[in-house]
PDB file of N, CA and C in Angstrom:
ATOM      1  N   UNK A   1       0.838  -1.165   0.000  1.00  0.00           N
ATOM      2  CA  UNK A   1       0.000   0.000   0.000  1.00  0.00           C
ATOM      3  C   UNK A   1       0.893   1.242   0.000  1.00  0.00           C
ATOM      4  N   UNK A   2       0.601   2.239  -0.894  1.00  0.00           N
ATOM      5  CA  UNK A   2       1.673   3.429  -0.910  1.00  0.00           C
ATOM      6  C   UNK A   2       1.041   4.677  -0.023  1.00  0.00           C
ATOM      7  N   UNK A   3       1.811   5.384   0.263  1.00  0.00           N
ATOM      8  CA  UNK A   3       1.494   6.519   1.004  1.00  0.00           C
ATOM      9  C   UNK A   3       2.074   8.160   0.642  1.00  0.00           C
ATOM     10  N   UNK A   4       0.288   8.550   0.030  1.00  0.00           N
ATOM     11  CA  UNK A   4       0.012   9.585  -0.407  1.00  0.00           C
ATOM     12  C   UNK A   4      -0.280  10.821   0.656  1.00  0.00           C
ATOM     13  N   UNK A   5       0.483  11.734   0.595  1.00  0.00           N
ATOM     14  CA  UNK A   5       0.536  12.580   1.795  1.00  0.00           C
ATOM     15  C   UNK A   5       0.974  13.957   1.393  1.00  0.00           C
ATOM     16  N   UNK A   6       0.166  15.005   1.788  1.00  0.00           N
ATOM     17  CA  UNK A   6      -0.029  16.741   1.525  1.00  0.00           C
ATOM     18  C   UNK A   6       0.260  17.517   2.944  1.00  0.00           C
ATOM     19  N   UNK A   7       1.305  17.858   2.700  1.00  0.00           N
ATOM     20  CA  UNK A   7       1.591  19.066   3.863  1.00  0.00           C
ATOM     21  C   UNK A   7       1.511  20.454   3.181  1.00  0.00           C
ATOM     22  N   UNK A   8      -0.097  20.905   4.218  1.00  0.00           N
ATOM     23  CA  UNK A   8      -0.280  22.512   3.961  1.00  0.00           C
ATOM     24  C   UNK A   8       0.588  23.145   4.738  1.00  0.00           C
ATOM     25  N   UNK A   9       1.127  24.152   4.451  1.00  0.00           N
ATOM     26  CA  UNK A   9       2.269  24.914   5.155  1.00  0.00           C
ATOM     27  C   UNK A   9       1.331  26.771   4.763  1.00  0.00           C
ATOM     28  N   UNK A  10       1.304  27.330   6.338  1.00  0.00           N
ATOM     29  CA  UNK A  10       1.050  29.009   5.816  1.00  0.00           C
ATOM     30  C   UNK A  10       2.223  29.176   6.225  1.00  0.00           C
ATOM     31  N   UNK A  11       2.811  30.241   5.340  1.00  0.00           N
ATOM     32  CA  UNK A  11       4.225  31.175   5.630  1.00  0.00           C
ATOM     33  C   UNK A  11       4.036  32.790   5.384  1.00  0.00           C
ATOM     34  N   UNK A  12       4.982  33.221   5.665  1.00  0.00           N
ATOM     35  CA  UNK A  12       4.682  34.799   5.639  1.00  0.00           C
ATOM     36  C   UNK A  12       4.866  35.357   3.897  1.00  0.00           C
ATOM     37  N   UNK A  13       5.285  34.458   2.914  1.00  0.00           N
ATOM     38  CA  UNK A  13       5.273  34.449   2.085  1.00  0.00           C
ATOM     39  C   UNK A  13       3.944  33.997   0.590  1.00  0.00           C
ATOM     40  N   UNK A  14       3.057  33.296   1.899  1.00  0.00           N
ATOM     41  CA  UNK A  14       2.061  32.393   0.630  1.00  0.00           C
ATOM     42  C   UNK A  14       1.436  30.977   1.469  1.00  0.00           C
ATOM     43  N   UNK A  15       1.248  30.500   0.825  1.00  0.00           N
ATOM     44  CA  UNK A  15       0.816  29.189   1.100  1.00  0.00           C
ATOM     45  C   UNK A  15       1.534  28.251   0.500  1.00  0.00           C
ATOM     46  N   UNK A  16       1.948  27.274   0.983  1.00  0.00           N
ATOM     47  CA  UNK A  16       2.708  26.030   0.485  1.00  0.00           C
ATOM     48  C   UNK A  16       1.905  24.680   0.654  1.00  0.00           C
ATOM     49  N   UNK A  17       1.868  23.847  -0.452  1.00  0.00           N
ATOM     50  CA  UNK A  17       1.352  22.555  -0.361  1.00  0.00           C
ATOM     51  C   UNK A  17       2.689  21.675  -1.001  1.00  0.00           C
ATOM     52  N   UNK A  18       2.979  20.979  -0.477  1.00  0.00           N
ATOM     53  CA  UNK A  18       3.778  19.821  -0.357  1.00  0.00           C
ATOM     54  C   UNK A  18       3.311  18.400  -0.791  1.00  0.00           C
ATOM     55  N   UNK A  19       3.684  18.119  -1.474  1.00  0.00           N
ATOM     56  CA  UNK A  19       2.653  16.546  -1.876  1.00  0.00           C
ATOM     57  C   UNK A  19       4.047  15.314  -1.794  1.00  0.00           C
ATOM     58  N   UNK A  20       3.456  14.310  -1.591  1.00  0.00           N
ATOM     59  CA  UNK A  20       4.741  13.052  -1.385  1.00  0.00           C
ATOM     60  C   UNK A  20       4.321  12.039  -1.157  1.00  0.00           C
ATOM     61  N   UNK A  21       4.764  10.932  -1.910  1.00  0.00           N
ATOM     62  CA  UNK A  21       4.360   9.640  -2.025  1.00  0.00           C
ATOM     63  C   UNK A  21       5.594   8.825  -3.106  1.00  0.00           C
ATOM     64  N   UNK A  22       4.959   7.533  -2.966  1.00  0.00           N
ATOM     65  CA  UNK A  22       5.917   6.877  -4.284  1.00  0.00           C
ATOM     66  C   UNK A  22       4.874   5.678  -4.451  1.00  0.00           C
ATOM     67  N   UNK A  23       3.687   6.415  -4.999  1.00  0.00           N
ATOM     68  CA  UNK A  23       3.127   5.704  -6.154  1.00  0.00           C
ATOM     69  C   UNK A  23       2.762   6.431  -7.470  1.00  0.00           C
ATOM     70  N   UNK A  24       2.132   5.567  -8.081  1.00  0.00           N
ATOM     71  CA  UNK A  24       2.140   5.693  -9.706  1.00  0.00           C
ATOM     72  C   UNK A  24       0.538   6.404  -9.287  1.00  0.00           C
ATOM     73  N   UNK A  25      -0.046   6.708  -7.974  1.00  0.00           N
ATOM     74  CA  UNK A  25      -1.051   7.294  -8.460  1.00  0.00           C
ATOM     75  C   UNK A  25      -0.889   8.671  -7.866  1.00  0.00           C
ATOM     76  N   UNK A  26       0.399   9.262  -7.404  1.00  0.00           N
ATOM     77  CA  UNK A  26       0.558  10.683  -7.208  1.00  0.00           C
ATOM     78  C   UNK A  26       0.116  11.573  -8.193  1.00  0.00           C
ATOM     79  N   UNK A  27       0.289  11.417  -9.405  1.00  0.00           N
ATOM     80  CA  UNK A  27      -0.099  12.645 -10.484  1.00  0.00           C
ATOM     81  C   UNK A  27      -1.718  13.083  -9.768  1.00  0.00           C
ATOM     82  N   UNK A  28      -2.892  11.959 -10.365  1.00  0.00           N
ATOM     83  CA  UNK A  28      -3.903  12.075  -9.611  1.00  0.00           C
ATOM     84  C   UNK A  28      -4.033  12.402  -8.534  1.00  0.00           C
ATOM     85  N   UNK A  29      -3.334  11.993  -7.473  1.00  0.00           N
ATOM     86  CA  UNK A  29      -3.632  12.252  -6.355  1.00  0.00           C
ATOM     87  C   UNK A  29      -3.621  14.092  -6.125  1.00  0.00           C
ATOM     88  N   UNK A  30      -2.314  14.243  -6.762  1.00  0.00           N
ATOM     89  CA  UNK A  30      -2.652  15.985  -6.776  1.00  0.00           C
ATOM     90  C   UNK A  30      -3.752  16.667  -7.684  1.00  0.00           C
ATOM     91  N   UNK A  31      -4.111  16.259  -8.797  1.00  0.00           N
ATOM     92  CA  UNK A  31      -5.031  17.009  -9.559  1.00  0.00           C
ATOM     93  C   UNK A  31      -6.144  16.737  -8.729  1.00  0.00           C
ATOM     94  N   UNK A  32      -6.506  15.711  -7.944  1.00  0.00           N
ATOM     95  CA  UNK A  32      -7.959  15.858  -7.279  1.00  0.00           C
ATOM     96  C   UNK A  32      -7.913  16.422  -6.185  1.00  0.00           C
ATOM     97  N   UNK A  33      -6.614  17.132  -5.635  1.00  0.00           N
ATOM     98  CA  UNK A  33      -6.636  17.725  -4.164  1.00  0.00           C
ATOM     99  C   UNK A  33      -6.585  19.071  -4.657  1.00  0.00           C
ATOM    100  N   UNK A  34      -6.173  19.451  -6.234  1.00  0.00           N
ATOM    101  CA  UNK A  34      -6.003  20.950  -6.676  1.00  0.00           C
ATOM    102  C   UNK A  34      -7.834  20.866  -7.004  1.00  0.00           C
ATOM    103  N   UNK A  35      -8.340  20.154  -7.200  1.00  0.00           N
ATOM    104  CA  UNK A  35      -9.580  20.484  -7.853  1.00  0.00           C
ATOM    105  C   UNK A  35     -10.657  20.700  -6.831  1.00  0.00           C
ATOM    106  N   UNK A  36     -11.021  19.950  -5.573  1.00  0.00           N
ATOM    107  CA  UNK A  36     -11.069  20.142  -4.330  1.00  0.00           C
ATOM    108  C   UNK A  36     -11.041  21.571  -3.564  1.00  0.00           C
ATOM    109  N   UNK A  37     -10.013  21.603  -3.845  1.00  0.00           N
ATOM    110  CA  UNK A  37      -9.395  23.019  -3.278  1.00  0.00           C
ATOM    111  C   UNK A  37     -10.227  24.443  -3.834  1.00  0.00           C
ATOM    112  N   UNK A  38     -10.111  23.900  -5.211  1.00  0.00           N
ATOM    113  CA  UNK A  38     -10.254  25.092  -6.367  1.00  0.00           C
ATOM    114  C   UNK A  38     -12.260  24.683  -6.167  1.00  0.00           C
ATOM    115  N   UNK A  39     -13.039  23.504  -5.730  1.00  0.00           N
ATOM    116  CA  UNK A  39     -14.455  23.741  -5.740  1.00  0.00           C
ATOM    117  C   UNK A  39     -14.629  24.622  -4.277  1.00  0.00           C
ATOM    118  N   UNK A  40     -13.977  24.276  -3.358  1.00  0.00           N
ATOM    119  CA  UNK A  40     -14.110  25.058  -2.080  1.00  0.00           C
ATOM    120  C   UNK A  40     -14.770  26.483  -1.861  1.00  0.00           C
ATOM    121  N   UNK A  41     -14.284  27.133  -2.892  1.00  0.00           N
ATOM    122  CA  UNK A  41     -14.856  28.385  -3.058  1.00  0.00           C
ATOM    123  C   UNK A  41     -16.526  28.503  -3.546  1.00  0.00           C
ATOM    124  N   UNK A  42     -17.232  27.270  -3.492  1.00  0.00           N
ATOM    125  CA  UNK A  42     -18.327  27.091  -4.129  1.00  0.00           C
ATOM    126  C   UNK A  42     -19.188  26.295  -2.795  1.00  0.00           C
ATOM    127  N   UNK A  43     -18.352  26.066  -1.861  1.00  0.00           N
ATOM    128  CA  UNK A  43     -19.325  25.304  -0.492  1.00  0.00           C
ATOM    129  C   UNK A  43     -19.972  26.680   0.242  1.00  0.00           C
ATOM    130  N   UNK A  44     -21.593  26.314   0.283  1.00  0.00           N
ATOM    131  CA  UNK A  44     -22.536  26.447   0.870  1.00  0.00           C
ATOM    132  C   UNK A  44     -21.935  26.875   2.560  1.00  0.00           C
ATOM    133  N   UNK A  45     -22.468  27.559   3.490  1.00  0.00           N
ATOM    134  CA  UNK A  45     -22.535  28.101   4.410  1.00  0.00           C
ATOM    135  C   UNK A  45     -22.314  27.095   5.298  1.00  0.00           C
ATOM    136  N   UNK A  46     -23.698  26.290   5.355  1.00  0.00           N
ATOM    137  CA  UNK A  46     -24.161  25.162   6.346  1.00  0.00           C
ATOM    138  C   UNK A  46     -23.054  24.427   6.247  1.00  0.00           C
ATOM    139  N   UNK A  47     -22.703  24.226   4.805  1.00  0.00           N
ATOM    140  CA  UNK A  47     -21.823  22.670   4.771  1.00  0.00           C
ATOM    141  C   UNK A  47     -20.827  22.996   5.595  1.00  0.00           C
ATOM    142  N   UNK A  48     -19.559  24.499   5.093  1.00  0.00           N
ATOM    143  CA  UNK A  48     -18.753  24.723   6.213  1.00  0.00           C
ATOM    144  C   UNK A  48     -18.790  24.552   7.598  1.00  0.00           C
ATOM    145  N   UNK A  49     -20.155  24.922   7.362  1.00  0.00           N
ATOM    146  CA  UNK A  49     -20.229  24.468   9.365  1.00  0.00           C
ATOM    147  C   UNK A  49     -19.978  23.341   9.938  1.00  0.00           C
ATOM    148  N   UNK A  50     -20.431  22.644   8.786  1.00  0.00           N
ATOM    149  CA  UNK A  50     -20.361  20.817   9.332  1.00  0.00           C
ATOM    150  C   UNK A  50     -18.975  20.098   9.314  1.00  0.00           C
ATOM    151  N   UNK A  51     -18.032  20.605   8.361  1.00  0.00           N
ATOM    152  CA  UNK A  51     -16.812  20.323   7.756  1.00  0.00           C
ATOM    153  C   UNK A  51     -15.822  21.003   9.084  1.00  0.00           C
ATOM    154  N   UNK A  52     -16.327  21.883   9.602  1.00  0.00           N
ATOM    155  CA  UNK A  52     -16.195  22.627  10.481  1.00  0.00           C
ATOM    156  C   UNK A  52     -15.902  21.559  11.584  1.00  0.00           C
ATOM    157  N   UNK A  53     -17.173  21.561  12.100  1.00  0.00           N
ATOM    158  CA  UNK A  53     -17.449  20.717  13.338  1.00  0.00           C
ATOM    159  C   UNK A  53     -17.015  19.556  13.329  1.00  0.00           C
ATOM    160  N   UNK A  54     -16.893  18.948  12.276  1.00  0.00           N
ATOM    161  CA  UNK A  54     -15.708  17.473  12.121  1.00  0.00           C
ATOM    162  C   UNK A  54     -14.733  17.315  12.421  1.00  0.00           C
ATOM    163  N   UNK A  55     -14.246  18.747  11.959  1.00  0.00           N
ATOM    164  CA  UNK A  55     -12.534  18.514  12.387  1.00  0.00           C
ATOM    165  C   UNK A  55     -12.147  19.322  13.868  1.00  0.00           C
ATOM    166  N   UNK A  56     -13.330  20.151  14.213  1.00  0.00           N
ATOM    167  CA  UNK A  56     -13.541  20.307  15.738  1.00  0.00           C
ATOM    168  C   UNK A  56     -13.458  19.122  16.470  1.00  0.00           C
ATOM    169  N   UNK A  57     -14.361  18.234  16.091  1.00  0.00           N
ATOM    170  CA  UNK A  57     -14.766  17.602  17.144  1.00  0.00           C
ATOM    171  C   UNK A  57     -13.543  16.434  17.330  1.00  0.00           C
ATOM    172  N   UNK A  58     -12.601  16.324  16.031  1.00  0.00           N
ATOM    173  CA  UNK A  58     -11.365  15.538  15.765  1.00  0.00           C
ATOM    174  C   UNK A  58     -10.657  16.122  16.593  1.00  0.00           C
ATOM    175  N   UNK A  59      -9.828  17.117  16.293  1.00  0.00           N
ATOM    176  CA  UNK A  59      -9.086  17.747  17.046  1.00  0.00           C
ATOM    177  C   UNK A  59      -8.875  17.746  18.747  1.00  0.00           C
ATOM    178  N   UNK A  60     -10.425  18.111  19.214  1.00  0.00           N
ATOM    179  CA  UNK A  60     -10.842  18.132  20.590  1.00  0.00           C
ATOM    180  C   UNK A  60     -10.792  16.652  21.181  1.00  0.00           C
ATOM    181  N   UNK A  61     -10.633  15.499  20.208  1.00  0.00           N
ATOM    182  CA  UNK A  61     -10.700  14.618  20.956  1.00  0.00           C
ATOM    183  C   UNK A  61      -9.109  13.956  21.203  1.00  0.00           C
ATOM    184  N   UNK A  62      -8.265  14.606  19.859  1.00  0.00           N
ATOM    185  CA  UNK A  62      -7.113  14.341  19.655  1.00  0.00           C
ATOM    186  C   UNK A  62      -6.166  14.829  21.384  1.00  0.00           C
ATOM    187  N   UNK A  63      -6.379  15.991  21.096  1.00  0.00           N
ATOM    188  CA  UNK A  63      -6.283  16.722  22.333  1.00  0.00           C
ATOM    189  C   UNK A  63      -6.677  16.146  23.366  1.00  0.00           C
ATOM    190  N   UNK A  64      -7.638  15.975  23.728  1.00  0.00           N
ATOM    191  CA  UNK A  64      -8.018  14.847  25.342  1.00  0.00           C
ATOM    192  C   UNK A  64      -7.487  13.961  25.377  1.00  0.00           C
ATOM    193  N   UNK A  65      -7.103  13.139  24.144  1.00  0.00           N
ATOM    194  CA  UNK A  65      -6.692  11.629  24.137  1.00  0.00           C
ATOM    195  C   UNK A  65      -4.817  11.921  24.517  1.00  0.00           C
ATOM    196  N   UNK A  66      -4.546  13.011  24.285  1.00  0.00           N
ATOM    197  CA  UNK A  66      -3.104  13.633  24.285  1.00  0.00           C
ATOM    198  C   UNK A  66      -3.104  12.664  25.768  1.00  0.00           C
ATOM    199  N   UNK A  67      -3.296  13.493  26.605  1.00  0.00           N
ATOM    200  CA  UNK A  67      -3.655  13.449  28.311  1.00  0.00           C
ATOM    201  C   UNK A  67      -2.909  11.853  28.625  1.00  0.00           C
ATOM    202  N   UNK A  68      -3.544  11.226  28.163  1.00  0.00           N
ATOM    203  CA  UNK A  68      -3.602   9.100  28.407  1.00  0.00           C
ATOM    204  C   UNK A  68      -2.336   8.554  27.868  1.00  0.00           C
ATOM    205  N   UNK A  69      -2.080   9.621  26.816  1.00  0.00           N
ATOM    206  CA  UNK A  69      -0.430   8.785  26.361  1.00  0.00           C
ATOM    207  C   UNK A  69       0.351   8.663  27.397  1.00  0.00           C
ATOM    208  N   UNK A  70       1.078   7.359  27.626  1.00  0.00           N
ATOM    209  CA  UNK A  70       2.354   7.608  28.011  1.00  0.00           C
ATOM    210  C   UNK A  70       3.456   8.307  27.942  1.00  0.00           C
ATOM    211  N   UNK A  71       4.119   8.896  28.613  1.00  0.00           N
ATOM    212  CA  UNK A  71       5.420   9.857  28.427  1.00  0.00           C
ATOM    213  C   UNK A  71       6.472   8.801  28.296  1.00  0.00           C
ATOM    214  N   UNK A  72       7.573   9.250  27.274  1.00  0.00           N
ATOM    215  CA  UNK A  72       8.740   8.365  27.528  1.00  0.00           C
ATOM    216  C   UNK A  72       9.687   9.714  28.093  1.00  0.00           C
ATOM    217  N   UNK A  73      10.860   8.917  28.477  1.00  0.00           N
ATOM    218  CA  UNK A  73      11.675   9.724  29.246  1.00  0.00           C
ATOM    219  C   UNK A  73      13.347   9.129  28.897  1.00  0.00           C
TER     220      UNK A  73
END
């Protein structure tokens, strides 16, 4: 299984997207994350909200779950 992976970067310069993998389906993989990107400007109010609250509610749990890890030392 290959691993397709996008690092958004903000800088004081722009925005940076980073793409990396080593499969044969990277080309695609970026034209559907540029196209994505480029419909974004076309999502509805509500939907943001929801897209919203997903990665709220990810985050917030990411964060609590922080707490339970073990520390190494």
């Amino acid at each position: 299984m290959a691993s397709l992976e996008l690092e958004f970067t903000i800088n004081h310069d722009g925005i940076t997207l980073t793409f990396s993998g080593f499969n044969d389906s990277l080309p695609t993989f970026v034209t559907e994350t540029l196209k994505l990107i480029d419909g974004s400007s076309r999502i509805s109010g509500d939907d943001l909200r929801e897209i919203f609250n997903q990665i709220k509610e990810k985050l917030i749990q990411e964060w609590h779950n922080f707490y339970y890890e073990q520390s190494y030392r």
